[in-house]
N, C-alpha and C. Protein backbone atom coordinates (compact mmCIF):
# COMPACT_ATOMS: atom_id res chain seq x y z
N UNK A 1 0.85 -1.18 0.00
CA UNK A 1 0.00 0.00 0.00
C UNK A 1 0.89 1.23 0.00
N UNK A 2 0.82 2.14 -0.59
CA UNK A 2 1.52 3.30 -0.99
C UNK A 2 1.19 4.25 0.01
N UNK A 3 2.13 4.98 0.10
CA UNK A 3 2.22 5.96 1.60
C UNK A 3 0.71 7.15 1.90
N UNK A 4 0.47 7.66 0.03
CA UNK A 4 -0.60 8.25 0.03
C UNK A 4 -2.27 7.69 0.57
N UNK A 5 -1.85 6.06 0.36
CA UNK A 5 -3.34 5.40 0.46
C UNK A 5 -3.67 5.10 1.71
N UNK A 6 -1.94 4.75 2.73
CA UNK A 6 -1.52 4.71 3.89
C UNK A 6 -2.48 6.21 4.59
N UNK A 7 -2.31 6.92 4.33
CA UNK A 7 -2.79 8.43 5.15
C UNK A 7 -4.19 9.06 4.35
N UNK A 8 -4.78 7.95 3.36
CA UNK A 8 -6.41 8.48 3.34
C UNK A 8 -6.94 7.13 3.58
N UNK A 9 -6.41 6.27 4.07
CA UNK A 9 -6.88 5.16 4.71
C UNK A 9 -7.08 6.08 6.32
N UNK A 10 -6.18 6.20 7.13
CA UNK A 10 -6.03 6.49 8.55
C UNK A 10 -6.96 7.71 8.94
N UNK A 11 -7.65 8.30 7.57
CA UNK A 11 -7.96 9.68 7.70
C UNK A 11 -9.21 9.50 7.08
N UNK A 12 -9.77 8.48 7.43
CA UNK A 12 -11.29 8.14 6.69
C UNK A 12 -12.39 8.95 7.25
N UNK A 13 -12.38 9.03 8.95
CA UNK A 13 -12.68 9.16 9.37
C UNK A 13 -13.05 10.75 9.53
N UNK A 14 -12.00 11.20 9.13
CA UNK A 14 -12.00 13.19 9.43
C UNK A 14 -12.38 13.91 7.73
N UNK A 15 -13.01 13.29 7.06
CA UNK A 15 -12.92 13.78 5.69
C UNK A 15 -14.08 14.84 6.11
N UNK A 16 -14.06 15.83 5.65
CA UNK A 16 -14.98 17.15 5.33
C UNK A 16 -14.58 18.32 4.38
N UNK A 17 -15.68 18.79 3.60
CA UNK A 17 -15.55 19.75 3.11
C UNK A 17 -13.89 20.89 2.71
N UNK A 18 -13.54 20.54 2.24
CA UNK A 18 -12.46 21.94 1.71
C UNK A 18 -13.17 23.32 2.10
N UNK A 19 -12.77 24.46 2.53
CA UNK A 19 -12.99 26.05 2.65
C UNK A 19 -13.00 26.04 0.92
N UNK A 20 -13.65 27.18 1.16
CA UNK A 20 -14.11 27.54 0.00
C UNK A 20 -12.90 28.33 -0.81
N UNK A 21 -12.45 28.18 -1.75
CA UNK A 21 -10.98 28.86 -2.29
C UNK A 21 -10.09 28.22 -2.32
N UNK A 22 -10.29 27.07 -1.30
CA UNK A 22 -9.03 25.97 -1.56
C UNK A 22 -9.05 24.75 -2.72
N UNK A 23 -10.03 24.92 -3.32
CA UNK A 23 -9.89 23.92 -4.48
C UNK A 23 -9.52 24.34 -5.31
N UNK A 24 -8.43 25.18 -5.47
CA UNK A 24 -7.63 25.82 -7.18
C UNK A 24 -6.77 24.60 -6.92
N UNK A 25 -6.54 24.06 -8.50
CA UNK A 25 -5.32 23.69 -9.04
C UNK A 25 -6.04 22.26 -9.67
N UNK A 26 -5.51 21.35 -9.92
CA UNK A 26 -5.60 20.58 -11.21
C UNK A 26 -7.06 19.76 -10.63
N UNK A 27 -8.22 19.54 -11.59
CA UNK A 27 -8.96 18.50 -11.21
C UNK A 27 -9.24 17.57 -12.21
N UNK A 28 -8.63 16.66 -11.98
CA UNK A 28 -8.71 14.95 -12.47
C UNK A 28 -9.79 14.51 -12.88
N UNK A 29 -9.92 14.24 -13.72
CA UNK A 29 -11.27 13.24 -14.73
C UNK A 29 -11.68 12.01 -13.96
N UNK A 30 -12.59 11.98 -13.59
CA UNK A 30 -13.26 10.71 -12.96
C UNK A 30 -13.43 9.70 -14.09
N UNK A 31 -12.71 8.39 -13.63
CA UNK A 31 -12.63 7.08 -14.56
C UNK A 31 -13.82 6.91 -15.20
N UNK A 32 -15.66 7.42 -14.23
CA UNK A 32 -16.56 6.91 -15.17
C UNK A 32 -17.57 7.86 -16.02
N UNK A 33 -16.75 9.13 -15.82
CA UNK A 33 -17.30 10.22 -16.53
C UNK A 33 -16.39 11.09 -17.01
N UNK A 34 -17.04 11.93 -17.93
CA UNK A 34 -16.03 13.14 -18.09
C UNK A 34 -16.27 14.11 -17.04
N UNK A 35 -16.84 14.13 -15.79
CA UNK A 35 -16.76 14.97 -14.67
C UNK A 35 -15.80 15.16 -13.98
N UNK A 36 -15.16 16.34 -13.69
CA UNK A 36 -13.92 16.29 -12.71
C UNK A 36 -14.18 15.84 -11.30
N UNK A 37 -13.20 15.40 -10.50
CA UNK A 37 -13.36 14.28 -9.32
C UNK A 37 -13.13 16.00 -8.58
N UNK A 38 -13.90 16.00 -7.53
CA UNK A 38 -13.78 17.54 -6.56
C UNK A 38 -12.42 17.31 -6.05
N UNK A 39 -11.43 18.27 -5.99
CA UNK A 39 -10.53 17.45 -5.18
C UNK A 39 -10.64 17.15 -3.68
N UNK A 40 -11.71 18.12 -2.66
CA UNK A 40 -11.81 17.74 -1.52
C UNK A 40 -12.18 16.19 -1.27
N UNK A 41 -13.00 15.28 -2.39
CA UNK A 41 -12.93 14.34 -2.12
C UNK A 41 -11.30 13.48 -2.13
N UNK A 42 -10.39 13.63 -2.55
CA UNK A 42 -9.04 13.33 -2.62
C UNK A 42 -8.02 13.77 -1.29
N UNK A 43 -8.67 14.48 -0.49
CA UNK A 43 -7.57 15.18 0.38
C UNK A 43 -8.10 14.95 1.97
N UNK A 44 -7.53 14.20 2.62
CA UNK A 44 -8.06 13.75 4.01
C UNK A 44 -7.83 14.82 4.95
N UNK A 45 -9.40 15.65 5.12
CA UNK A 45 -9.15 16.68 5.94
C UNK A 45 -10.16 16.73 7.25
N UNK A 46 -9.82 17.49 8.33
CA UNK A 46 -10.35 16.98 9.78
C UNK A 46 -9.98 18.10 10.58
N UNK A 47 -9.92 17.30 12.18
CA UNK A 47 -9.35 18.33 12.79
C UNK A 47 -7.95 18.37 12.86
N UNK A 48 -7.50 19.89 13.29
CA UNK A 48 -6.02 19.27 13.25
C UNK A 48 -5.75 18.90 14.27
N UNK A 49 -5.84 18.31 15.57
CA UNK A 49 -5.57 17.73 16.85
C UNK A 49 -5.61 16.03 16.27
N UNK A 50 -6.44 15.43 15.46
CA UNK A 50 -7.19 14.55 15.40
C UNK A 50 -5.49 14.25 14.08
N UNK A 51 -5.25 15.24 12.80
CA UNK A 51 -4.40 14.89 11.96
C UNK A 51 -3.69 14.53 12.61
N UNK A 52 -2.80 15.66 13.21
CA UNK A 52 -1.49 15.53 13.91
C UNK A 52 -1.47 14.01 14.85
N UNK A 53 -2.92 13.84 15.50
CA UNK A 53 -2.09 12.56 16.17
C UNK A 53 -2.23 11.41 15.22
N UNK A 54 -2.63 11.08 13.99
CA UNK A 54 -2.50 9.98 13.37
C UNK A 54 -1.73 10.29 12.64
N UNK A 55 -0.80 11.40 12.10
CA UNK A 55 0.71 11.85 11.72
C UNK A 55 1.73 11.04 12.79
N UNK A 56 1.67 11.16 14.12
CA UNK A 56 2.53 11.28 15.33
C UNK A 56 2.75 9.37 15.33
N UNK A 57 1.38 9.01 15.62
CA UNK A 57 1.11 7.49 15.53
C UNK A 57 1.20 6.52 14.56
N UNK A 58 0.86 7.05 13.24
CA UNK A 58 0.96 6.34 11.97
C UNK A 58 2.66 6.38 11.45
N UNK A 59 2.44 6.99 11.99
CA UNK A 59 4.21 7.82 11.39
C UNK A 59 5.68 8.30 12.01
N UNK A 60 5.12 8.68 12.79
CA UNK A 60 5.77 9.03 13.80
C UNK A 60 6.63 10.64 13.29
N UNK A 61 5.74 11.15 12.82
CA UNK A 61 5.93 12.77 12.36
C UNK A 61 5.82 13.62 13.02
N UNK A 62 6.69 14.71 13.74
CA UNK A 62 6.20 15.57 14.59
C UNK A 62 6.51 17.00 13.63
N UNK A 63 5.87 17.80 13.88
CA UNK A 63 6.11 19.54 12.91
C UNK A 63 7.64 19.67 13.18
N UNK A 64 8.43 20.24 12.33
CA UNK A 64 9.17 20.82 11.89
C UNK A 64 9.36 22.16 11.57
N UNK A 65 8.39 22.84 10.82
CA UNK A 65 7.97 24.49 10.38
C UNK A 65 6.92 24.18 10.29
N UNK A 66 6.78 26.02 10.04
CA UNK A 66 5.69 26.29 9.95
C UNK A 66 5.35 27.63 9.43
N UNK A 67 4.26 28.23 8.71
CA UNK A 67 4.00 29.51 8.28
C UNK A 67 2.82 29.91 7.76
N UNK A 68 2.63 30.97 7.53
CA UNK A 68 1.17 31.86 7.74
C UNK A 68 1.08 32.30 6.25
N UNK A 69 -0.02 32.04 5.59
CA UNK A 69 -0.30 32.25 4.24
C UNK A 69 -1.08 33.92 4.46
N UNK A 70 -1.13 34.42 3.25
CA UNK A 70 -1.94 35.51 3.32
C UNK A 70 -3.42 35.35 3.23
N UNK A 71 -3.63 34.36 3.35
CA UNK A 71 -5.46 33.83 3.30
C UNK A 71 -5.74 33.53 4.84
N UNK A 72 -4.61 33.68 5.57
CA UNK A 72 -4.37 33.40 6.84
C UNK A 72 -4.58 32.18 7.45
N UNK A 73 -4.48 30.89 6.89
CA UNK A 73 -4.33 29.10 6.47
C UNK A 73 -2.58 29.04 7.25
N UNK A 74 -2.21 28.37 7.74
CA UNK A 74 -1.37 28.31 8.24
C UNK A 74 -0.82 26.80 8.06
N UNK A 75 0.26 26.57 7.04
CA UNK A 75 0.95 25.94 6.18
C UNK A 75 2.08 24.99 7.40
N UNK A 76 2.11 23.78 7.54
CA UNK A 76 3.03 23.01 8.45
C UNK A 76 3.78 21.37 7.79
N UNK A 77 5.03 21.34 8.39
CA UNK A 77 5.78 20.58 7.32
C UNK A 77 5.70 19.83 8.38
N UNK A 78 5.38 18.21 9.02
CA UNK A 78 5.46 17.10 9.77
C UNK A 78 6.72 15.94 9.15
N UNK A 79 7.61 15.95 9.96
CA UNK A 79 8.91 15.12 9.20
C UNK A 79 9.17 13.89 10.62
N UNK A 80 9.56 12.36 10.28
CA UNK A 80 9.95 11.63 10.96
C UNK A 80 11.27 11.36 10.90
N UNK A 81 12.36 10.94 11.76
CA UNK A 81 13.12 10.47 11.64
C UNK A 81 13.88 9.65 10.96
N UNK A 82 12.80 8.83 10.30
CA UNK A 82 12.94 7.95 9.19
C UNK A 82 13.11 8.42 7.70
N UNK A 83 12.47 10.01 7.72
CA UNK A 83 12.45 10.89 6.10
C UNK A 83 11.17 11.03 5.89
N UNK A 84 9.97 10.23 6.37
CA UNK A 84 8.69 10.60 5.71
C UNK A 84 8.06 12.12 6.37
N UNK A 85 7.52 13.01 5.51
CA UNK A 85 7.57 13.77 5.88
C UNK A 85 5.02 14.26 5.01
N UNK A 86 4.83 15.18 5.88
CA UNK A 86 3.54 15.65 5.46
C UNK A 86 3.75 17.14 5.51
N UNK A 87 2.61 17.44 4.55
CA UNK A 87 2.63 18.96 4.47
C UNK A 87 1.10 18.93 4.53
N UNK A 88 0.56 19.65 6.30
CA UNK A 88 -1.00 20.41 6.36
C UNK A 88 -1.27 21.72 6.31
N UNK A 89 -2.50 22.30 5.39
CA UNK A 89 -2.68 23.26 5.86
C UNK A 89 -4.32 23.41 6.64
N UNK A 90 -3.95 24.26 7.52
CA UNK A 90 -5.39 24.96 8.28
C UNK A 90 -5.49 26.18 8.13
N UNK A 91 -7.05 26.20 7.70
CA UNK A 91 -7.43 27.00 7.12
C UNK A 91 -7.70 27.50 8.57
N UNK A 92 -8.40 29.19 8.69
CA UNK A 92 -8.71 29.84 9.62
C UNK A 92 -10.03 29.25 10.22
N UNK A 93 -10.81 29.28 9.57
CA UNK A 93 -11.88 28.08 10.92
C UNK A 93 -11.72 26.72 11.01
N UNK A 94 -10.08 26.31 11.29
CA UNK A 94 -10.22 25.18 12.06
C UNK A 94 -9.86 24.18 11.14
N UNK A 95 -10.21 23.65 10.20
CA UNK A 95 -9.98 22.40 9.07
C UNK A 95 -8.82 22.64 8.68
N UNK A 96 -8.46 21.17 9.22
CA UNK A 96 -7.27 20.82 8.78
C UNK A 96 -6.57 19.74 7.45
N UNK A 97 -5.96 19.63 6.48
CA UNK A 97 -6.18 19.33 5.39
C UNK A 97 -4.44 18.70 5.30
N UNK A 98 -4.43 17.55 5.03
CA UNK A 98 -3.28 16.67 4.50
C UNK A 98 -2.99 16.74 2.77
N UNK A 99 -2.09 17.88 2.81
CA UNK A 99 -2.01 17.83 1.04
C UNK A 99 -0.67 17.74 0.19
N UNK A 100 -0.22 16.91 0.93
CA UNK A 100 1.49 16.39 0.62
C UNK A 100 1.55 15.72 1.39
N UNK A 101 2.39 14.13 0.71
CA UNK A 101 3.38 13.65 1.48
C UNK A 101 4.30 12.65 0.82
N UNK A 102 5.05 12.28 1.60
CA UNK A 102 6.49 11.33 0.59
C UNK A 102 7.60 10.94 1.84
N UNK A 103 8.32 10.59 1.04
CA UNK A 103 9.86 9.69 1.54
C UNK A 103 11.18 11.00 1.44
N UNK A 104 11.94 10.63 1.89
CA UNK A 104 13.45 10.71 1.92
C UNK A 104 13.26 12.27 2.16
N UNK A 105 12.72 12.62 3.49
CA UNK A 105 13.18 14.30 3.59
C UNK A 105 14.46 14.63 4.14
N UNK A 106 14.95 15.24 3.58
CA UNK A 106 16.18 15.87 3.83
C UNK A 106 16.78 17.33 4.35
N UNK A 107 16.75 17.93 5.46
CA UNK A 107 17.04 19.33 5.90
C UNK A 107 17.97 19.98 5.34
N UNK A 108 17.84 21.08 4.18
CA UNK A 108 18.97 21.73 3.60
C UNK A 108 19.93 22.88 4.98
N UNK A 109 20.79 22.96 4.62
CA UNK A 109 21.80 23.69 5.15
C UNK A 109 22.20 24.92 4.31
N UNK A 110 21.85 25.92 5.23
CA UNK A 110 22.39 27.21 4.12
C UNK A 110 23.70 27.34 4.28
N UNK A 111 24.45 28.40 3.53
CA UNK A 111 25.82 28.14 3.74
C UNK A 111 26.22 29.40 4.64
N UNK A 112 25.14 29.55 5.24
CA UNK A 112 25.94 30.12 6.53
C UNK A 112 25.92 29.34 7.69
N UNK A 113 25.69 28.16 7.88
CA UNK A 113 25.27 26.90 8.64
C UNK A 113 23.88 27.12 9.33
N UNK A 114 22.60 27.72 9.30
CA UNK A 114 21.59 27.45 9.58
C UNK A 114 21.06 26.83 8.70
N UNK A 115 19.33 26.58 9.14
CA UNK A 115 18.62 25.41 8.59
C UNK A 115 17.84 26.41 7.91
């Protein structure tokens, strides 16, 4: 099972609605129509108390960064020890949304030696 199916398997449970504005960007053709698939149905979103601990447990991901969009959604990178790493954002009332994730994260080094 692939890491993505891994974390909308674990996240069955918290699926709701996308904020309104967050569905820009590519929407995918549904296999039995020419209708595009919404992407909120694609993106396991909840609370974020509820993400973070099946990030922490499934994974063993704790935040890393973090930052403040101008829609005021607040953007967070979850990385394990192992390299797997998630990217959530929460939106301002609360929903929290799993919309990245993968293998082999790696912390760049600037060359003044911070991170």
């Amino acid at each position: 099972m692939t890491r993505h199916r891994l974390l909308l398997a674990a996240a069955a449970g918290l699926m709701v609605a996308l904020p309104v504005g967050w569905a820009a960007g590519e929407m995918p053709q549904s296999q039995d129509s020419a209708k595009p698939v919404p992407y909120a149905a694609r993106v396991p979103c909840g609370k974020r108390t509820d993400i973070v601990r099946i990030l922490r447990e499934t994974f063993g991901e704790t935040a890393l960064a973090q930052g403040l969009a101008h829609t005021g959604a607040v953007a967070e990178v979850f990385t394990s020890p192992k390299g797997s790493w998630t990217i959530v954002a929460t939106s301002p009332n609360g929903v929290a949304c799993m919309v990245g994730s993968g293998e082999s994260w790696t912390p760049t080094v600037a060359h003044d030696g911070t991170i």
